[in-house]
Protein backbone atom coordinates (compact mmCIF):
# COMPACT_ATOMS: atom_id res chain seq x y z
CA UNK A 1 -140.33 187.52 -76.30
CA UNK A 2 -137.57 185.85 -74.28
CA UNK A 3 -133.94 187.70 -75.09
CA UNK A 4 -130.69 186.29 -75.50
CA UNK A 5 -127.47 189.11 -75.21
CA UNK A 6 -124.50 188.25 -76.57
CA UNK A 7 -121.50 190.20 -75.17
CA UNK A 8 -118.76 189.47 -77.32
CA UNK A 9 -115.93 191.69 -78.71
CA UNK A 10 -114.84 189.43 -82.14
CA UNK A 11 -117.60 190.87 -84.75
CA UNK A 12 -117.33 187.98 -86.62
CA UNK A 13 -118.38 185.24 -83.76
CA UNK A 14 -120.73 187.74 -82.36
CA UNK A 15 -122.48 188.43 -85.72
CA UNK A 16 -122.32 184.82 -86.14
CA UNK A 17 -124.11 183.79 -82.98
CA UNK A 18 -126.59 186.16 -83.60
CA UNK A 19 -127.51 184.87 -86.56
CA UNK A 20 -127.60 181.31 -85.88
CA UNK A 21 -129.55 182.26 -82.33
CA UNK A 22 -132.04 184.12 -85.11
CA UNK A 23 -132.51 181.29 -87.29
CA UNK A 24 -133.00 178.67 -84.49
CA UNK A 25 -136.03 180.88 -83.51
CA UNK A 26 -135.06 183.04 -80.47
CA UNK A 27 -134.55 186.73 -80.45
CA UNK A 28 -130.93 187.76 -79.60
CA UNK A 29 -128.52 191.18 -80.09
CA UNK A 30 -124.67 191.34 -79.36
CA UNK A 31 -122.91 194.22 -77.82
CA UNK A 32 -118.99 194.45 -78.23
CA UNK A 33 -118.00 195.84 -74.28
CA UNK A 34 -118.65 196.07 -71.05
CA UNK A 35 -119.88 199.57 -71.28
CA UNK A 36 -122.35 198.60 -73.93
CA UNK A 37 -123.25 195.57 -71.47
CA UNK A 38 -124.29 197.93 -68.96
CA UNK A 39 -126.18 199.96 -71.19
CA UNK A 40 -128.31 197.59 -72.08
CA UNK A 41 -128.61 196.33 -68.82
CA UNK A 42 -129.46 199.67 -67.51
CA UNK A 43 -131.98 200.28 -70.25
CA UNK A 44 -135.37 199.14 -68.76
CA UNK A 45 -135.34 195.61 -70.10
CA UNK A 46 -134.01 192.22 -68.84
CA UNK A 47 -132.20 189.17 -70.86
CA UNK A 48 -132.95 186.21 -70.11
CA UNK A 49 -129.07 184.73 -70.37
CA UNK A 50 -126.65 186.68 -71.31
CA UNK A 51 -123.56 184.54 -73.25
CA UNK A 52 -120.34 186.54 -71.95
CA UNK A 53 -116.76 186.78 -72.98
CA UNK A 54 -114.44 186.76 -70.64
CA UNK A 55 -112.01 189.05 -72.38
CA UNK A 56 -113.41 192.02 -72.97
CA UNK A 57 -111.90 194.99 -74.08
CA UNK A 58 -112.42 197.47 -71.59
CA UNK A 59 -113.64 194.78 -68.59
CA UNK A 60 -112.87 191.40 -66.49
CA UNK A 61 -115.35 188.94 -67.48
CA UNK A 62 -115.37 186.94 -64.07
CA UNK A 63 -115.92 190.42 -62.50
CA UNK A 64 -118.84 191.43 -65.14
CA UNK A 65 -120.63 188.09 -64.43
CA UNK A 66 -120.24 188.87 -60.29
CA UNK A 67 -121.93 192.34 -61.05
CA UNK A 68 -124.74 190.73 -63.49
CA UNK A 69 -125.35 188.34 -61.05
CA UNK A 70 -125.99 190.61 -57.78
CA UNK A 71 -128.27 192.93 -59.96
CA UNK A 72 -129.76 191.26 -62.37
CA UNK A 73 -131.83 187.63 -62.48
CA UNK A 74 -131.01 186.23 -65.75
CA UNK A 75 -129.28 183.37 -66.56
CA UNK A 76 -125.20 183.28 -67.56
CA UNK A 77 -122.96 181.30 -69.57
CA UNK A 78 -119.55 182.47 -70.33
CA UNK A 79 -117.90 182.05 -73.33
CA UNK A 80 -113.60 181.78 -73.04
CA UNK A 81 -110.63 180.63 -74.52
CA UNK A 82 -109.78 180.02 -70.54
CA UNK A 83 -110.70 176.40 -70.22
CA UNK A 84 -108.55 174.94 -68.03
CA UNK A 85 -110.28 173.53 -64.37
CA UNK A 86 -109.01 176.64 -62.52
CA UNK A 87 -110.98 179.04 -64.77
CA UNK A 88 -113.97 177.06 -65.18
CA UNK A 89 -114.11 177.05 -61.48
CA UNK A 90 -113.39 180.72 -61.23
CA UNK A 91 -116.26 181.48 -63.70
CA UNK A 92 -118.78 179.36 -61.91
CA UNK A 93 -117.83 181.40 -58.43
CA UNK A 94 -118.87 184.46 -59.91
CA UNK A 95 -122.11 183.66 -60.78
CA UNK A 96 -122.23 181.65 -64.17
CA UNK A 97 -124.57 178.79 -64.93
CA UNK A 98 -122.60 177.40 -67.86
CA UNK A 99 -118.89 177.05 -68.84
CA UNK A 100 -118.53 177.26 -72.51
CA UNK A 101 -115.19 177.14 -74.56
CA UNK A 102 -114.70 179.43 -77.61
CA UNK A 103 -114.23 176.47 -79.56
CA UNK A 104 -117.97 174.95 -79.10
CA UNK A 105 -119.83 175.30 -81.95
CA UNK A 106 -123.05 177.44 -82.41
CA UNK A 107 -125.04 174.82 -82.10
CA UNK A 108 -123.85 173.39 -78.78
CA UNK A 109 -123.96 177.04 -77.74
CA UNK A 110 -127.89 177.39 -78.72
CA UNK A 111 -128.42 174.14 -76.97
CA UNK A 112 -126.61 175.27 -73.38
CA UNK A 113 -129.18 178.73 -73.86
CA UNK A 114 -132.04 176.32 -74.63
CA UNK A 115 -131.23 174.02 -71.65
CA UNK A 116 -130.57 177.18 -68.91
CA UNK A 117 -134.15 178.44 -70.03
CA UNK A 118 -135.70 175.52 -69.25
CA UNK A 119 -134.08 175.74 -66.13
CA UNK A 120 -134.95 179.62 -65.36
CA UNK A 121 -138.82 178.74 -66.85
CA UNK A 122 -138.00 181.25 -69.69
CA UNK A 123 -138.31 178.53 -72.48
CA UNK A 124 -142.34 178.56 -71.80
CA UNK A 125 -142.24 182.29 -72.23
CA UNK A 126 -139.97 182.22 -75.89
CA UNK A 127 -142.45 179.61 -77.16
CA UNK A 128 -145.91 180.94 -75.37
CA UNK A 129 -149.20 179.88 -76.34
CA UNK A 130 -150.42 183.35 -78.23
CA UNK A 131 -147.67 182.12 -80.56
CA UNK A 132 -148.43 178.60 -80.80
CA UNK A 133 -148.93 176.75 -84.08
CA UNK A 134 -150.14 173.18 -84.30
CA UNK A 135 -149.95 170.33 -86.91
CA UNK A 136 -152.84 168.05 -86.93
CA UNK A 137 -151.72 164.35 -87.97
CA UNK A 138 -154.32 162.86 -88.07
CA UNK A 139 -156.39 165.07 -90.72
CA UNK A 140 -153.65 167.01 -92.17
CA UNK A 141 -154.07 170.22 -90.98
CA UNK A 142 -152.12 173.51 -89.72
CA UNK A 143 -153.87 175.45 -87.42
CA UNK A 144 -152.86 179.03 -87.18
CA UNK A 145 -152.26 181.35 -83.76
CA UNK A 146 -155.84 182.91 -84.64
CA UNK A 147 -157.37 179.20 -85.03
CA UNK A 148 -157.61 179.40 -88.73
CA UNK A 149 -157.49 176.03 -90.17
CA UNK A 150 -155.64 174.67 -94.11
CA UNK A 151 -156.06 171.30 -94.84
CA UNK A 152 -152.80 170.22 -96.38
CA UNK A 153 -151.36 167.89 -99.64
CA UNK A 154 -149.84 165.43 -98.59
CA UNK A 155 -146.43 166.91 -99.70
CA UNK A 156 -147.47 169.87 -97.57
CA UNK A 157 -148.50 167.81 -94.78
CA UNK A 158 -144.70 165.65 -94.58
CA UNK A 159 -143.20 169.02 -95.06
CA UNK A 160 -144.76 170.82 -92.21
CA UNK A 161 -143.68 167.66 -90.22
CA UNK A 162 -140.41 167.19 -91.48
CA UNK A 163 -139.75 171.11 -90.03
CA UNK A 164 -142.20 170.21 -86.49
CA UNK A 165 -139.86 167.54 -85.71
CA UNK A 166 -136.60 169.76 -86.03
CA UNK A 167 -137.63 172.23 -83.41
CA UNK A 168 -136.79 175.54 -84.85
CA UNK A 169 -133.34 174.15 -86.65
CA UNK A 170 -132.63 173.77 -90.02
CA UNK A 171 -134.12 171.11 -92.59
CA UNK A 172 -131.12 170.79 -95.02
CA UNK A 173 -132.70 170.49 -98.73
CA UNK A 174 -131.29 167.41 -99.46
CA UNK A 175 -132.95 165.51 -96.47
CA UNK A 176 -136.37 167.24 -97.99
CA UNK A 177 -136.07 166.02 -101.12
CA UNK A 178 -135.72 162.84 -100.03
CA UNK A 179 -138.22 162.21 -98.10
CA UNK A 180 -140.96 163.94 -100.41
CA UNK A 181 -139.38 161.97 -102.79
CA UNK A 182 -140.42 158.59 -101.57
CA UNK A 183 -143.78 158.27 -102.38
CA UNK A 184 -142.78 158.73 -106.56
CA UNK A 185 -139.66 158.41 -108.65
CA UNK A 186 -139.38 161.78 -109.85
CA UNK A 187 -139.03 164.77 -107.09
CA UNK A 188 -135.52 167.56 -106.91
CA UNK A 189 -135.59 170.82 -105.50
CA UNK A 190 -137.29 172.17 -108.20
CA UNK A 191 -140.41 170.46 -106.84
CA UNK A 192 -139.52 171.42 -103.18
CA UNK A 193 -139.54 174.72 -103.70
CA UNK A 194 -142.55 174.79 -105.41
CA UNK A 195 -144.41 173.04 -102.90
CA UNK A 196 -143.10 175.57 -100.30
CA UNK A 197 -144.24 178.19 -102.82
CA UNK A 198 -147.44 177.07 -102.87
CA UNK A 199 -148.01 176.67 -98.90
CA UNK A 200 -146.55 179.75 -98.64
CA UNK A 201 -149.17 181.65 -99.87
CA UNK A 202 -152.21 179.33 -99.14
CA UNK A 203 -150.72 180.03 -95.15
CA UNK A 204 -150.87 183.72 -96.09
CA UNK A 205 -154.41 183.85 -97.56
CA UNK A 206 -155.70 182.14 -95.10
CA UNK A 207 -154.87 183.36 -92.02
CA UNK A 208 -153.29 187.16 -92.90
CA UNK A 209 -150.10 186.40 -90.91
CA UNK A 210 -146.39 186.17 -92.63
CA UNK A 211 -145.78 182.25 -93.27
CA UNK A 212 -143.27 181.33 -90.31
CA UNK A 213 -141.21 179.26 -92.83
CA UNK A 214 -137.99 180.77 -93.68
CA UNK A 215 -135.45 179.97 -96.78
CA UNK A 216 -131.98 179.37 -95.19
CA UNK A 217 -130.15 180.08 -98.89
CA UNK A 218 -128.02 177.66 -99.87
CA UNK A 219 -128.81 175.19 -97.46
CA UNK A 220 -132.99 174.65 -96.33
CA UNK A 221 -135.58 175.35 -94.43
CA UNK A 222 -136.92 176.03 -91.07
CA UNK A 223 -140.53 176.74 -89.28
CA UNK A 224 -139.91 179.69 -87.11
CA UNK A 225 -142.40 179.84 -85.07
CA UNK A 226 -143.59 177.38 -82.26
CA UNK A 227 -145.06 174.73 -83.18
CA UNK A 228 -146.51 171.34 -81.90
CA UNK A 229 -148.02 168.61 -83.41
CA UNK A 230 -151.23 166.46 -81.86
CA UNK A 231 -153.56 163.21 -82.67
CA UNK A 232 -157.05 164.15 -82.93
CA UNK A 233 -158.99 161.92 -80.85
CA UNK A 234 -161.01 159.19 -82.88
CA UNK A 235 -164.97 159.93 -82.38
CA UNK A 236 -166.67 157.05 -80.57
CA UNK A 237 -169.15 155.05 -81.91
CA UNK A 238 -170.59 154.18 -78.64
């Protein structure tokens, strides 16, 4: 699976990143230095974009991206408190595909890693086909990796959707409820989670793999594995 490195020396904003980079669907890991950067560099494997501090402890990060860039072919954004034109131009000299200031939030952060691996063809391998998930609209169905097939409630079926259309992020409970809501008067998250309950295990019985929904406590849901949705094609009657 693509790789995302962060390399960033506050714990807290590196913990944090990973995290959010987790529940958004891609795999990631944070190192605190450059020494620990070029361990992992050095270890066999390569990241697909590496998000990079600028001020590490014990290295320069407009020389660290230079270095990345001459040995290694992954994508980089740097991550700085510099943000003035001269550093931005400074960063992009030594190699990095994205300028990012510390104060962007996680989210634009995931979306400048999702937009450089669509640039570096990496997106296609994070989200590849042995992976794939797909949400039949027209007769309510989730068909599984191995091709198993559940025919869905209806609740099930606008819940799946709900999660298809957010593309790995977070379905806030609220927003859930009220869309499963519409159809009677009485729905809260007592009824949410016990239709996610429910699909839960029917997903797990069916197919033997872990349902790719995940509880975000306190705040939703989200489907965490790739997943698109198609029309069947109406038979002809010709």
């Amino acid at each position: 699976m693509t790789h995302i490195l962060i390399v960033e020396d506050e714990p807290r904003l590196r913990a944090d990143l990973v995290d959010f980079l987790h529940l958004s669907g891609l795999k990631a890991s944070g190192v605190a230095t450059a020494r620990e950067l070029r361990e992992e560099l050095c270890g066999g494997w390569r990241p697909a974009v590496v998000v990079l501090d600028v001020g590490l402890p014990d290295g320069n990060g407009f020389e660290l991206a230079t270095e990345i860039r001459r040995d290694h072919p992954c994508g980089i954004i740097m991550l700085t408190a510099l943000g003035d034109s001269d550093d931005r131009i400074r960063g992009f000299d030594s190699g990095a595909d994205i300028y990012l200031v510390k104060d962007s939030t996680l989210r634009e952060i995931e979306a400048a890693i999702r937009s450089l691996l669509r640039r570096t063809g990496d997106l296609s391998t994070m989200t590849g086909n042995d992976d794939q998930w797909t949400l039949d609209s027209t007769g309510w169905l989730l068909i599984a990796p191995s091709q198993e097939t559940l025919r869905l409630t209806a609740a099930e079926f606008t819940f799946i959707k709900v999660l298809c259309s957010r593309s790995g992020e977070v379905c806030h409970r609220e927003e859930l409820v009220d869309i499963l809501a519409r159809p009677r008067s009485t729905f809260d998250n007592r009824h949410l989670d016990a239709v996610v309950s429910r699909l839960r295990r029917k997903i797990e019985a069916r197919t033997n793999l872990p349902a790719p929904i995940k509880v975000v406590y306190g705040v939703g849901y989200m489907f965490t594995a790739s997943i698109i949705e198609r029309t069947s094609p109406t038979p002809s009657t010709g």
